[in-house]
N, C-alpha and C. Protein backbone atom coordinates (compact mmCIF):
# COMPACT_ATOMS: atom_id res chain seq x y z
N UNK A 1 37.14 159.95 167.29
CA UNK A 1 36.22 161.02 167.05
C UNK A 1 37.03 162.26 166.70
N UNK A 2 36.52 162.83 165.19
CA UNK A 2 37.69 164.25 164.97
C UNK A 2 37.01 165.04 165.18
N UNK A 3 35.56 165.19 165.32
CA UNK A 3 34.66 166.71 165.31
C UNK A 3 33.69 166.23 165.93
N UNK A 4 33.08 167.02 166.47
CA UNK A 4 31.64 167.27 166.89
C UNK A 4 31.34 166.81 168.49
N UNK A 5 30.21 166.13 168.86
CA UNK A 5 29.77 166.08 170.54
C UNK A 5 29.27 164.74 170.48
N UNK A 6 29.43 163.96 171.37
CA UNK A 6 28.80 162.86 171.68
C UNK A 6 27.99 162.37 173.30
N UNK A 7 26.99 162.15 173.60
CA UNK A 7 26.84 161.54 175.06
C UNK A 7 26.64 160.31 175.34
N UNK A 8 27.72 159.27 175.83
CA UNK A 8 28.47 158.22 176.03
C UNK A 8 27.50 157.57 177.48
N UNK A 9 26.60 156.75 177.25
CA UNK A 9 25.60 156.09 178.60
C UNK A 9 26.05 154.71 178.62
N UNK A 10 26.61 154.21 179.59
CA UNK A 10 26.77 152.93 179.78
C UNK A 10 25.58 152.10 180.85
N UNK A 11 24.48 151.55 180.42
CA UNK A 11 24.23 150.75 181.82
C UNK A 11 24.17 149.92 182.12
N UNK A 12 25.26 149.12 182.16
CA UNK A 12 25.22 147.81 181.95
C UNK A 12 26.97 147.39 182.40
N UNK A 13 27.51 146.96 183.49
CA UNK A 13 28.57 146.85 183.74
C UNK A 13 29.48 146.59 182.88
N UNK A 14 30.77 146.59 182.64
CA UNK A 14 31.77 145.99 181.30
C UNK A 14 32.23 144.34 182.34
N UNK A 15 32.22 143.93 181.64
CA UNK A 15 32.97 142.52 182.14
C UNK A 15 34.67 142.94 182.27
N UNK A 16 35.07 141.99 183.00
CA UNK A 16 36.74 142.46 183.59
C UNK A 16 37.68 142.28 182.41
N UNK A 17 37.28 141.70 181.45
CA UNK A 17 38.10 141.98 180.00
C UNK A 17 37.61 142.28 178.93
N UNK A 18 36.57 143.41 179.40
CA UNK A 18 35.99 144.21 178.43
C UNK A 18 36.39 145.82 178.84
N UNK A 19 36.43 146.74 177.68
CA UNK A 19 37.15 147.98 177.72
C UNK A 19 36.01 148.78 177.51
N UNK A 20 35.81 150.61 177.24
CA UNK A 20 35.23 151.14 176.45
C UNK A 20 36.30 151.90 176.55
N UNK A 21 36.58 152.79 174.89
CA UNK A 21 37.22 153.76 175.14
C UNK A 21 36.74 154.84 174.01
N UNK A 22 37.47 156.23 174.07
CA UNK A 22 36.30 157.03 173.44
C UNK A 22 38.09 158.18 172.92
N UNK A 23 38.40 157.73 171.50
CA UNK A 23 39.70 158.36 170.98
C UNK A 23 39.84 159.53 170.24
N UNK A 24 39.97 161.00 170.64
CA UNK A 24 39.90 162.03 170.03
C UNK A 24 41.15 162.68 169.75
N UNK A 25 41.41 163.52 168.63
CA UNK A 25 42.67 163.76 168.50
C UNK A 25 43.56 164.03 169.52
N UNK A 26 43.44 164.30 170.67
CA UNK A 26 44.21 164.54 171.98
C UNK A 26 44.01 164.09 172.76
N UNK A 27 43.42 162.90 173.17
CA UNK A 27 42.96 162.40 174.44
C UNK A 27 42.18 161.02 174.20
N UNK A 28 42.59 159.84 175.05
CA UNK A 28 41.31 158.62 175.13
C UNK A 28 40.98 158.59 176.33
N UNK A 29 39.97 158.65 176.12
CA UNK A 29 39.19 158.64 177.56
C UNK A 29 38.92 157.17 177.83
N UNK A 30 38.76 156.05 178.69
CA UNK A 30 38.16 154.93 179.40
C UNK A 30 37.65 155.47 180.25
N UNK A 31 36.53 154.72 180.22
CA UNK A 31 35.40 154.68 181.33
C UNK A 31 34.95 153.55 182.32
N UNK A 32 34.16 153.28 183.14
CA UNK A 32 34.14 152.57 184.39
C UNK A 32 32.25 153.35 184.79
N UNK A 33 31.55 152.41 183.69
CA UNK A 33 29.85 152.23 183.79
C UNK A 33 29.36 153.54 184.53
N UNK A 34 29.77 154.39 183.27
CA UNK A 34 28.91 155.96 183.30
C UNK A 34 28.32 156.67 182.51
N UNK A 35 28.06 157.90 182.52
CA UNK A 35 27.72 158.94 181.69
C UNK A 35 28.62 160.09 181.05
N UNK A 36 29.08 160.42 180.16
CA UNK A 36 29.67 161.20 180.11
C UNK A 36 29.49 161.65 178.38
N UNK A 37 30.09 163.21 178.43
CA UNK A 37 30.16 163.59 177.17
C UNK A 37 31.52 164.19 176.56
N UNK A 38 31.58 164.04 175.20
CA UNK A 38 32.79 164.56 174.94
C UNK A 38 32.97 165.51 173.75
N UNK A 39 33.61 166.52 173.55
CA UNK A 39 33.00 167.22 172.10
C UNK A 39 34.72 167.88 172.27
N UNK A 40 34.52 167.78 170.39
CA UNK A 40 36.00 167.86 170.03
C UNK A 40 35.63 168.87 168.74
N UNK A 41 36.70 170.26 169.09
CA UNK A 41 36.41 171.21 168.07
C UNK A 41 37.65 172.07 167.66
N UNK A 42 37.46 172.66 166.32
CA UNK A 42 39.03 173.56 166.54
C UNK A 42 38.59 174.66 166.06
N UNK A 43 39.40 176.07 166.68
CA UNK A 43 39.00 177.03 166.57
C UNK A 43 39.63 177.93 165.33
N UNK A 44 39.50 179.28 165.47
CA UNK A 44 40.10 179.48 164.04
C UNK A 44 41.93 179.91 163.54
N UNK A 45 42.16 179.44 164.90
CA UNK A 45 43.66 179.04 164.59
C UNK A 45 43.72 178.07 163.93
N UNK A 46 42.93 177.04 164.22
CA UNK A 46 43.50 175.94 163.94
C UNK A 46 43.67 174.51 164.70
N UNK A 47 43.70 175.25 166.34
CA UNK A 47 43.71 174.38 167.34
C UNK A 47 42.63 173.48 167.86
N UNK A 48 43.03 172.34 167.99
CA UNK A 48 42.18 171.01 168.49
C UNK A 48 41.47 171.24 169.89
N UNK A 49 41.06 171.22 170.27
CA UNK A 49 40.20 171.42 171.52
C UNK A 49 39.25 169.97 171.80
N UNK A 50 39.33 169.18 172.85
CA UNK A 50 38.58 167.82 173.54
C UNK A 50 37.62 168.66 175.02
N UNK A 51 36.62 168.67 174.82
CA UNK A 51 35.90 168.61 176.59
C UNK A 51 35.66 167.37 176.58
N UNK A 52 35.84 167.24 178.33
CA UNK A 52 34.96 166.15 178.51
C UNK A 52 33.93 166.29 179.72
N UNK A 53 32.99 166.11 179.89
CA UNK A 53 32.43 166.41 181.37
C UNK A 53 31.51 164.91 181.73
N UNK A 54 31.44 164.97 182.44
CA UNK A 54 31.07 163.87 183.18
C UNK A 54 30.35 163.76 184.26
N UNK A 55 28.91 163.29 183.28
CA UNK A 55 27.70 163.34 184.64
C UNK A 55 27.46 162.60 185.61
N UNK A 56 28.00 161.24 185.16
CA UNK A 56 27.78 159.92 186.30
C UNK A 56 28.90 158.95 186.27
N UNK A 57 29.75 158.29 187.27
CA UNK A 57 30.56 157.53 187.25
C UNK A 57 31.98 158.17 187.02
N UNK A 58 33.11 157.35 186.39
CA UNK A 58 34.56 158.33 186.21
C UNK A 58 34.77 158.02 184.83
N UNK A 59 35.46 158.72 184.24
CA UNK A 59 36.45 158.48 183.14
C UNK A 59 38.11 158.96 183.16
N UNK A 60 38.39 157.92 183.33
CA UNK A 60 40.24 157.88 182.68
C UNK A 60 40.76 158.41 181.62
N UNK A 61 41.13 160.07 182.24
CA UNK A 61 41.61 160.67 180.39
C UNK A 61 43.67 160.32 180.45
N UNK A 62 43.91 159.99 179.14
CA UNK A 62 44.73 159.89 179.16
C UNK A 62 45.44 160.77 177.73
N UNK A 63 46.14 161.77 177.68
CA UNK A 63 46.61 162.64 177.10
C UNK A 63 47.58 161.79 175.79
N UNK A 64 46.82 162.34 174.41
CA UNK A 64 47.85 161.78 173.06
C UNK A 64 48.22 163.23 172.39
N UNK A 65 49.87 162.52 172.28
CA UNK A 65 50.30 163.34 171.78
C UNK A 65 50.26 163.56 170.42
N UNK A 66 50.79 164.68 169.50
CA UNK A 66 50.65 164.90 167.82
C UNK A 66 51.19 163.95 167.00
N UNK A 67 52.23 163.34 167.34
CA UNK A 67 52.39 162.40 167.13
C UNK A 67 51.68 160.41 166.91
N UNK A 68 50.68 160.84 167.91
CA UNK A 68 49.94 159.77 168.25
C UNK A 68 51.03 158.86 169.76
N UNK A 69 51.30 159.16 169.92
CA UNK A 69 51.82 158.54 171.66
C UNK A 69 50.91 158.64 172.65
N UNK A 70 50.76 158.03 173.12
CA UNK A 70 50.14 158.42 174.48
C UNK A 70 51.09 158.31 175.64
N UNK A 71 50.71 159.72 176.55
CA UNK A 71 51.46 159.48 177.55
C UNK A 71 50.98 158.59 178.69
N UNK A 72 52.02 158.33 179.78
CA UNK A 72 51.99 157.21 180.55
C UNK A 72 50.79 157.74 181.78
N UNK A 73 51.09 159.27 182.03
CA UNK A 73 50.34 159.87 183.06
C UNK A 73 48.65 159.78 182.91
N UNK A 74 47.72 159.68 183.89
CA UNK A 74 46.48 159.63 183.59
C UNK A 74 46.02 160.86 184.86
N UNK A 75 44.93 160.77 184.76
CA UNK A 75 43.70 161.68 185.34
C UNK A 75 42.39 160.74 185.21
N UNK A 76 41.78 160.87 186.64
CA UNK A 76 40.36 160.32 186.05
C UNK A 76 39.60 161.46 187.00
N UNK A 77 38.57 161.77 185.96
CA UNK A 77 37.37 162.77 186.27
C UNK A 77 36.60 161.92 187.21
N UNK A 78 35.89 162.48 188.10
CA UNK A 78 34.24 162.47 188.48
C UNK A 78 33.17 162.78 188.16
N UNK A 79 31.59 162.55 188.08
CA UNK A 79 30.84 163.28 188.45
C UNK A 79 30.86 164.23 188.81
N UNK A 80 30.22 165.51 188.01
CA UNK A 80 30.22 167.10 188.44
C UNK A 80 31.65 167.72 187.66
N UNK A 81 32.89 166.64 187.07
CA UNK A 81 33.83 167.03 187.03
C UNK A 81 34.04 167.26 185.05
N UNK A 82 34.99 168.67 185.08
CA UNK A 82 34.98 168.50 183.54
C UNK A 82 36.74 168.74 183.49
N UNK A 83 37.25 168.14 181.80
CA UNK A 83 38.47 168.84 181.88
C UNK A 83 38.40 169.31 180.32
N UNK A 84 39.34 170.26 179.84
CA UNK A 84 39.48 170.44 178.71
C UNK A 84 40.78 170.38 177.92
N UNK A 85 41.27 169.87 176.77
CA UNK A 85 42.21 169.20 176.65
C UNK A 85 42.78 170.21 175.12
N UNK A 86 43.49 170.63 174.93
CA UNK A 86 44.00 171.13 173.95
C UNK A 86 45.19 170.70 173.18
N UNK A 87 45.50 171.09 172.06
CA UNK A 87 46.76 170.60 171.16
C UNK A 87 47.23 171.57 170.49
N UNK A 88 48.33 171.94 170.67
CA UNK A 88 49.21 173.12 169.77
C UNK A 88 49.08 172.59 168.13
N UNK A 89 48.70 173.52 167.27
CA UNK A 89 48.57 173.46 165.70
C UNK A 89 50.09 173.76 165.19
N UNK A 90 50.12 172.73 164.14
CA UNK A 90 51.95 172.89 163.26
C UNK A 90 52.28 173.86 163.61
């Protein structure tokens, strides 16, 4: 996802070798049978900007770099919980 907002409803469990994941220029989020939204925007620098907030269940954000790497470190949100994810422009 490069622009705009989405709200992500799962209800229906994932099977144990089934995934969802949700890939924005800075961040993939996985999830674990929830609700959540994500909106990806850049401002007039230039800079990338990811929210994510999350109404029901968790999501696993895991931070990509400009490069496209992802790092090894994760975070997972809650319910009630939001984070916001940014990327330095060239």
């Amino acid at each position: 996802m490069d622009k705009g907002a989405i709200l992500n409803r799962l209800d229906t469990d994932l099977a144990q070798d089934e995934s969802y994941e949700v890939e924005t220029p800075n961040a993939t989020m996985a999830v674990r049978g929830t609700i959540f939204r994500v909106v990806v925007y850049e401002d007039a620098n230039g800079e990338t900007f990811t929210r994510i907030d999350v109404l029901e269940g968790e999501v696993e954000v895991t931070l990509k770099m400009e490069d496209g790497t992802i790092k090894d470190e994760k975070a997972t949100l809650t319910a009630g919980q939001s984070a916001l994810v940014r990327s330095n422009p060239n």
